[in-house]
N, C-alpha and C. Protein backbone atom coordinates (compact mmCIF):
# COMPACT_ATOMS: atom_id res chain seq x y z
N UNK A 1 0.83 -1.17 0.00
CA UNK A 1 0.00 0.00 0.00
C UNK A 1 0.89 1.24 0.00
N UNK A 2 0.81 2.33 -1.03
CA UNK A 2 1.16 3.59 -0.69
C UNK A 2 0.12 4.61 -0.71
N UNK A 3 0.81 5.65 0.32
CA UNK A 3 0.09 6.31 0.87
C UNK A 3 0.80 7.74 0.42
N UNK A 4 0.02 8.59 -0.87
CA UNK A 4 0.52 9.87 -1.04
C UNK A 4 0.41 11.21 -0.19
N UNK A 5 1.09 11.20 0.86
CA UNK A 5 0.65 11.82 1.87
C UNK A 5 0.08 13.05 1.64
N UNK A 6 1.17 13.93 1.12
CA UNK A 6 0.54 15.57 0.97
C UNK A 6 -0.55 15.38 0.25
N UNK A 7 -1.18 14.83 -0.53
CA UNK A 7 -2.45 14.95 -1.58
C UNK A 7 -3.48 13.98 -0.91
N UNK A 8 -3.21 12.80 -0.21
CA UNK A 8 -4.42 12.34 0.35
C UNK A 8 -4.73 12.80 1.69
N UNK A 9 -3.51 13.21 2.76
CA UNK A 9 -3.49 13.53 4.13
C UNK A 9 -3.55 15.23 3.84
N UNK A 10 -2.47 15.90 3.96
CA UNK A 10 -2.43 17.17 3.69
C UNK A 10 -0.63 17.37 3.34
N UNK A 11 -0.80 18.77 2.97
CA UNK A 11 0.74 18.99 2.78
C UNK A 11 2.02 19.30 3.70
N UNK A 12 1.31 19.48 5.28
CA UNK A 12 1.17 20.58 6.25
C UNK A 12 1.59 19.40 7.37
N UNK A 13 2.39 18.83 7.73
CA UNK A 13 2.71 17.85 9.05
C UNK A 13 2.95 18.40 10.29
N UNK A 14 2.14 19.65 10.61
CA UNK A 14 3.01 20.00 12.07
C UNK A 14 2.39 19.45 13.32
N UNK A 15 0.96 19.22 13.43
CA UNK A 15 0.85 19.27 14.68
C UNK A 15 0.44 18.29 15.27
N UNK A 16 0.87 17.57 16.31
CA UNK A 16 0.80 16.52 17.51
C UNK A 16 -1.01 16.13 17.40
N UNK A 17 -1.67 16.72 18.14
CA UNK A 17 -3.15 16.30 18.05
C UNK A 17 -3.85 17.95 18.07
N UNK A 18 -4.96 17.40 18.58
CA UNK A 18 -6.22 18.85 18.33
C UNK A 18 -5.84 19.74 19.53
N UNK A 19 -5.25 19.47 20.18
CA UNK A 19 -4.59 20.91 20.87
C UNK A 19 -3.48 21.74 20.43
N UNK A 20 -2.39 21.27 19.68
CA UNK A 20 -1.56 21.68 19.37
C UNK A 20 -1.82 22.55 17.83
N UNK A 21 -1.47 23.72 17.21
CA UNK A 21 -1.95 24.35 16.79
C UNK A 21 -3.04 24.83 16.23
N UNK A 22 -3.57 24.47 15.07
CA UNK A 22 -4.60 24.39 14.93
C UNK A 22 -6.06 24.04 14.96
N UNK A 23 -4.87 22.73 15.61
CA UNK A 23 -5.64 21.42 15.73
C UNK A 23 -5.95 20.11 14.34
N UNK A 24 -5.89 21.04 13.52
CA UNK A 24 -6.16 19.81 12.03
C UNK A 24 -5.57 19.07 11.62
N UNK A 25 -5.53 18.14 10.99
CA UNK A 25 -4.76 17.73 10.49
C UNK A 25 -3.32 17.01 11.00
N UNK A 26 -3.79 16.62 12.33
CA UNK A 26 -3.02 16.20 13.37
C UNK A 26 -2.17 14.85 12.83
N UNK A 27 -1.71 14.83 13.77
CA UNK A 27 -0.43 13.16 14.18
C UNK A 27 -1.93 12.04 14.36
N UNK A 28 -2.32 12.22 16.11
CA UNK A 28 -2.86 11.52 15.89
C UNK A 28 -4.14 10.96 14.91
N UNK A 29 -4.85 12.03 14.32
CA UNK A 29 -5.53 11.43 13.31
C UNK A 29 -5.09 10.51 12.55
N UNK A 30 -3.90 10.85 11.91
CA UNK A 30 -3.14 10.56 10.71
C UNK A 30 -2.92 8.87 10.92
N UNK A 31 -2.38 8.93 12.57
CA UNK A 31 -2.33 7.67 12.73
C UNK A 31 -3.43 6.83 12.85
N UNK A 32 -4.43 7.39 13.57
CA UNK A 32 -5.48 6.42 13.56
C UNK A 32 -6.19 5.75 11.75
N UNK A 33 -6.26 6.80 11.15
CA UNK A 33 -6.21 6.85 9.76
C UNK A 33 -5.69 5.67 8.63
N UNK A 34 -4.54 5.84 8.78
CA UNK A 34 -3.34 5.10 8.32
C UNK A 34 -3.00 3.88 8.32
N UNK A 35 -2.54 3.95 10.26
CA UNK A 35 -1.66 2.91 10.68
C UNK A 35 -2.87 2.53 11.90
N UNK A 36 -3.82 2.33 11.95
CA UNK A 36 -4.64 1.57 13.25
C UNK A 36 -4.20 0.01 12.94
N UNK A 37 -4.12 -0.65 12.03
CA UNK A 37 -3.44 -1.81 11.95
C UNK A 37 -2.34 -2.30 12.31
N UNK A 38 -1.87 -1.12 12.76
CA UNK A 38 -0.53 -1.35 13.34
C UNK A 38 -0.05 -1.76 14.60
N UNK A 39 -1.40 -0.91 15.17
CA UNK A 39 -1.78 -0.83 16.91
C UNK A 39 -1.92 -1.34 17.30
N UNK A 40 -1.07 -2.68 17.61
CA UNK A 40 -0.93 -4.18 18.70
C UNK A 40 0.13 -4.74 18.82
N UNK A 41 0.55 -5.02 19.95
CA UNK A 41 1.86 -5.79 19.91
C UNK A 41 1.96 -7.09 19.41
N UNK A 42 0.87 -7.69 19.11
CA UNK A 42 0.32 -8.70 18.47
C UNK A 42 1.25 -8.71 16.78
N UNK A 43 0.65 -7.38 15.88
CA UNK A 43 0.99 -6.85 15.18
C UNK A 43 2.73 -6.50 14.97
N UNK A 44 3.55 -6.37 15.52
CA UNK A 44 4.14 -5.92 15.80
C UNK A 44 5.14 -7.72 16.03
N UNK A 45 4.60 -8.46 16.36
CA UNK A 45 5.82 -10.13 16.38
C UNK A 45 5.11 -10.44 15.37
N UNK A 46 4.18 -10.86 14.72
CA UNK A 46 4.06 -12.10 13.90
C UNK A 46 3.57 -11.20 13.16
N UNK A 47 2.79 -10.11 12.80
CA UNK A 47 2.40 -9.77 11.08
C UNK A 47 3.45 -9.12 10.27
N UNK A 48 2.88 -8.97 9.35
CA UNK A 48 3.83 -9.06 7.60
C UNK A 48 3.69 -7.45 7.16
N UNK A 49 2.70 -6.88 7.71
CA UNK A 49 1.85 -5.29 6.89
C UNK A 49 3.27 -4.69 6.74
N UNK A 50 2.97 -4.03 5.72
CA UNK A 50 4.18 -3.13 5.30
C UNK A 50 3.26 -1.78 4.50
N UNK A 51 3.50 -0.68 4.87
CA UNK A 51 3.26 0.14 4.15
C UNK A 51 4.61 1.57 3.34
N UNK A 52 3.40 2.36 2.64
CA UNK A 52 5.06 3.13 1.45
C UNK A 52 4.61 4.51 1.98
N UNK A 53 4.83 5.03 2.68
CA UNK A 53 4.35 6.90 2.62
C UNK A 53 5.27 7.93 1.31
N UNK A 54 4.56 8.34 0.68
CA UNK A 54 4.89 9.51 -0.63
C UNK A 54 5.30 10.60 -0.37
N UNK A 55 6.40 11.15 -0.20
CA UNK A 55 6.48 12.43 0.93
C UNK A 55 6.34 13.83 -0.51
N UNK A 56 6.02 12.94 -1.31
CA UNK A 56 6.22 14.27 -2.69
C UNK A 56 5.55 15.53 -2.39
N UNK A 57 4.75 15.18 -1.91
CA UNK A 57 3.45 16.63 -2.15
C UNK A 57 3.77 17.00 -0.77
N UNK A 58 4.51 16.93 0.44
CA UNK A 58 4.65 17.35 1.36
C UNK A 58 5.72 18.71 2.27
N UNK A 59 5.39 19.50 2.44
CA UNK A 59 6.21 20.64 2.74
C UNK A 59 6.68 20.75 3.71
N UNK A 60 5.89 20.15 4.83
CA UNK A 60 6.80 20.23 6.01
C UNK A 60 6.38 19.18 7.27
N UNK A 61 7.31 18.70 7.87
CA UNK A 61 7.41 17.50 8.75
C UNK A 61 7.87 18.57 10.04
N UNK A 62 6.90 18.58 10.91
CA UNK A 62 7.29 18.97 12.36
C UNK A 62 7.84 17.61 13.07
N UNK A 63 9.10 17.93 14.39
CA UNK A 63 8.74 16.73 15.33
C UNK A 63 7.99 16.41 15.81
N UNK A 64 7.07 16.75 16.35
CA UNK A 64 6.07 16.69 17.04
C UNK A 64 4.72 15.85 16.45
N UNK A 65 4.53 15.82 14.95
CA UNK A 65 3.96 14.75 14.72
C UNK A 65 4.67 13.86 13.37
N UNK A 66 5.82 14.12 13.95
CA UNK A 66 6.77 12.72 13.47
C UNK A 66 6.69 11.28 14.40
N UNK A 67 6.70 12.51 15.40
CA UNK A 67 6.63 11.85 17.16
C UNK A 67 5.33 10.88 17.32
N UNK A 68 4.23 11.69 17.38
CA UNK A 68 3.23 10.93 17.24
C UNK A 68 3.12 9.90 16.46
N UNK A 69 3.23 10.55 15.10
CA UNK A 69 2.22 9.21 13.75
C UNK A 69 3.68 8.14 13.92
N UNK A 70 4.89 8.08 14.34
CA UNK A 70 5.37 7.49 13.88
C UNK A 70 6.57 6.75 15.24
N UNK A 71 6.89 7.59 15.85
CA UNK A 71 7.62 7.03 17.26
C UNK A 71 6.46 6.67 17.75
N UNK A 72 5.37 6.87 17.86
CA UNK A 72 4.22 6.03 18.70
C UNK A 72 4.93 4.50 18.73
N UNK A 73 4.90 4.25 17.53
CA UNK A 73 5.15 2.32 17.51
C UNK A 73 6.48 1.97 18.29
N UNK A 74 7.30 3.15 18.66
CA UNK A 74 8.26 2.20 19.59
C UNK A 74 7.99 1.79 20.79
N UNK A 75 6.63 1.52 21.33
CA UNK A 75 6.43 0.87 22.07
C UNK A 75 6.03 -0.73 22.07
N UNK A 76 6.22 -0.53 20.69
CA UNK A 76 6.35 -2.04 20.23
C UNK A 76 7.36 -2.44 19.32
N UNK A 77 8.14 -1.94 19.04
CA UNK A 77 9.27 -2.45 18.13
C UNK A 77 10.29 -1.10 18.05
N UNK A 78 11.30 -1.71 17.31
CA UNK A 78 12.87 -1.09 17.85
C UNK A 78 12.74 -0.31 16.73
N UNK A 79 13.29 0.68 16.40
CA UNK A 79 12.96 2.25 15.18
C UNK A 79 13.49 1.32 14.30
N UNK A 80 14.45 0.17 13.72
CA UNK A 80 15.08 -0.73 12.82
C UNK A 80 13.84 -1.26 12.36
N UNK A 81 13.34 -2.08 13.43
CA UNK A 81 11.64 -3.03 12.60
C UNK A 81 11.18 -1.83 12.24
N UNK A 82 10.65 -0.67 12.84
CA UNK A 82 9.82 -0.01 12.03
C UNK A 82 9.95 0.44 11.07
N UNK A 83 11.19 0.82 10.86
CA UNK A 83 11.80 1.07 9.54
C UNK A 83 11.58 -0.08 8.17
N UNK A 84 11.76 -1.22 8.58
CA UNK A 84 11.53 -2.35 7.77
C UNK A 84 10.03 -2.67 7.25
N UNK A 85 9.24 -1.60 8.65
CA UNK A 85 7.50 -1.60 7.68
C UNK A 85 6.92 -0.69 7.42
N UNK A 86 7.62 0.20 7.48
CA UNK A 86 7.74 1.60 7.30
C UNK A 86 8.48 2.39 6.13
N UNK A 87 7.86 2.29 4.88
CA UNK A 87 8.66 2.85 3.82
C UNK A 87 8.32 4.67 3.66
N UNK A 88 9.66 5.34 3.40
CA UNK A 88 9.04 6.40 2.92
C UNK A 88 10.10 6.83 1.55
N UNK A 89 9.37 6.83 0.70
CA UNK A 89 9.84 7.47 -0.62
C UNK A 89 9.36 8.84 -1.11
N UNK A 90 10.64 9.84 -1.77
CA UNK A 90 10.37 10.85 -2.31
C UNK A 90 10.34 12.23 -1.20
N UNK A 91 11.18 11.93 -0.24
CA UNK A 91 11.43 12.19 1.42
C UNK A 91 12.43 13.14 1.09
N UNK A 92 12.37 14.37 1.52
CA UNK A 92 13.77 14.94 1.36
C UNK A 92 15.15 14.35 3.06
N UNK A 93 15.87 14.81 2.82
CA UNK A 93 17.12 14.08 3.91
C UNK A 93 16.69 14.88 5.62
N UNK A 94 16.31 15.49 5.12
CA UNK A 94 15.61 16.71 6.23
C UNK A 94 14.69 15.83 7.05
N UNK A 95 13.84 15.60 6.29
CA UNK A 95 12.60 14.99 6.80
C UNK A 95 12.46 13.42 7.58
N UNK A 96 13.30 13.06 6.66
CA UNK A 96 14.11 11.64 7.00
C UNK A 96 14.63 11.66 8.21
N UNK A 97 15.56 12.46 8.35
CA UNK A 97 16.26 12.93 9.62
C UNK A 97 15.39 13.11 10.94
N UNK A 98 14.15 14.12 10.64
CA UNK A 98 13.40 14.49 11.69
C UNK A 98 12.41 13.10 12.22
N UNK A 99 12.22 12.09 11.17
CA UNK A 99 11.44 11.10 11.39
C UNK A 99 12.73 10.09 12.31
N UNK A 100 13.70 9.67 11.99
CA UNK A 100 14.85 8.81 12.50
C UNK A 100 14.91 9.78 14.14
N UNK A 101 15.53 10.99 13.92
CA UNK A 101 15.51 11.33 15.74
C UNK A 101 14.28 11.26 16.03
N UNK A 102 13.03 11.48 15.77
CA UNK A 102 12.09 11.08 16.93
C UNK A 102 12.10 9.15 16.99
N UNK A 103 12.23 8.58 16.15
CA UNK A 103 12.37 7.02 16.13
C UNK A 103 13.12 6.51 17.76
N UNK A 104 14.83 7.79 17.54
CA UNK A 104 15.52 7.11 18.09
C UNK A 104 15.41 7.10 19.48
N UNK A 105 14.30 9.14 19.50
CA UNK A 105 14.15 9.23 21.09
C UNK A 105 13.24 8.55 21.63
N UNK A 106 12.51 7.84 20.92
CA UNK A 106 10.97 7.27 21.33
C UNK A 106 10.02 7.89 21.15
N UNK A 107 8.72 7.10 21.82
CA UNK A 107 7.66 8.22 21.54
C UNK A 107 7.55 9.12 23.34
N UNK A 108 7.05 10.34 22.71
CA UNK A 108 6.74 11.47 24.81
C UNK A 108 4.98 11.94 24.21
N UNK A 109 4.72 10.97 24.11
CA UNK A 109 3.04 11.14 23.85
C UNK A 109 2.19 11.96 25.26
């Protein structure tokens, strides 16, 4: 499955959930959205899911819901597995970067 983020989600990645700026277009939506299949430790030893995120249409990656949509899962697997089901193509090095340090700090949900 890929997922063209800026054109199906939005272009706009900054904020954590509905308190944090605007509120729209949040982390956690995104995750519930997305990745709710993901959400089990169950999930996390024995399934296969792999998904592709499109970072083309996307302008900007805050930490804060890098943190969310995506260090969430280190509470079940090491930022390496997630990486392995976790594709992102068309990512600038920037963004990449901001997604890997929140990976590495965990999630502060």
């Amino acid at each position: 499955m890929v997922i063209d983020v800026g054109k199906e989600y939005f272009y706009r990645l900054a904020n954590r959930d509905k308190n944090q700026g605007d509120g729209t277009h949040n982390a956690e939506q995104f995750r519930k959205k997305y990745l709710s299949e993901f959400d089990s430790p169950e999930e996390w030893r024995i399934g296969k899911r792999e998904i592709t995120f499109d970072f083309t249409s996307v302008e900007i990656l805050g930490p804060s819901f890098a943190n969310e949509a995506f260090a969430y899962f280190t509470k079940y697997a090491s930022p390496e597995n997630i990486l392995k089901r976790f594709h992102f193509i068309n990512i600038s090095e920037v963004k990449m970067d901001t997604i890997n340090e929140e990976l590495t700090e965990g999630y502060r949900g």
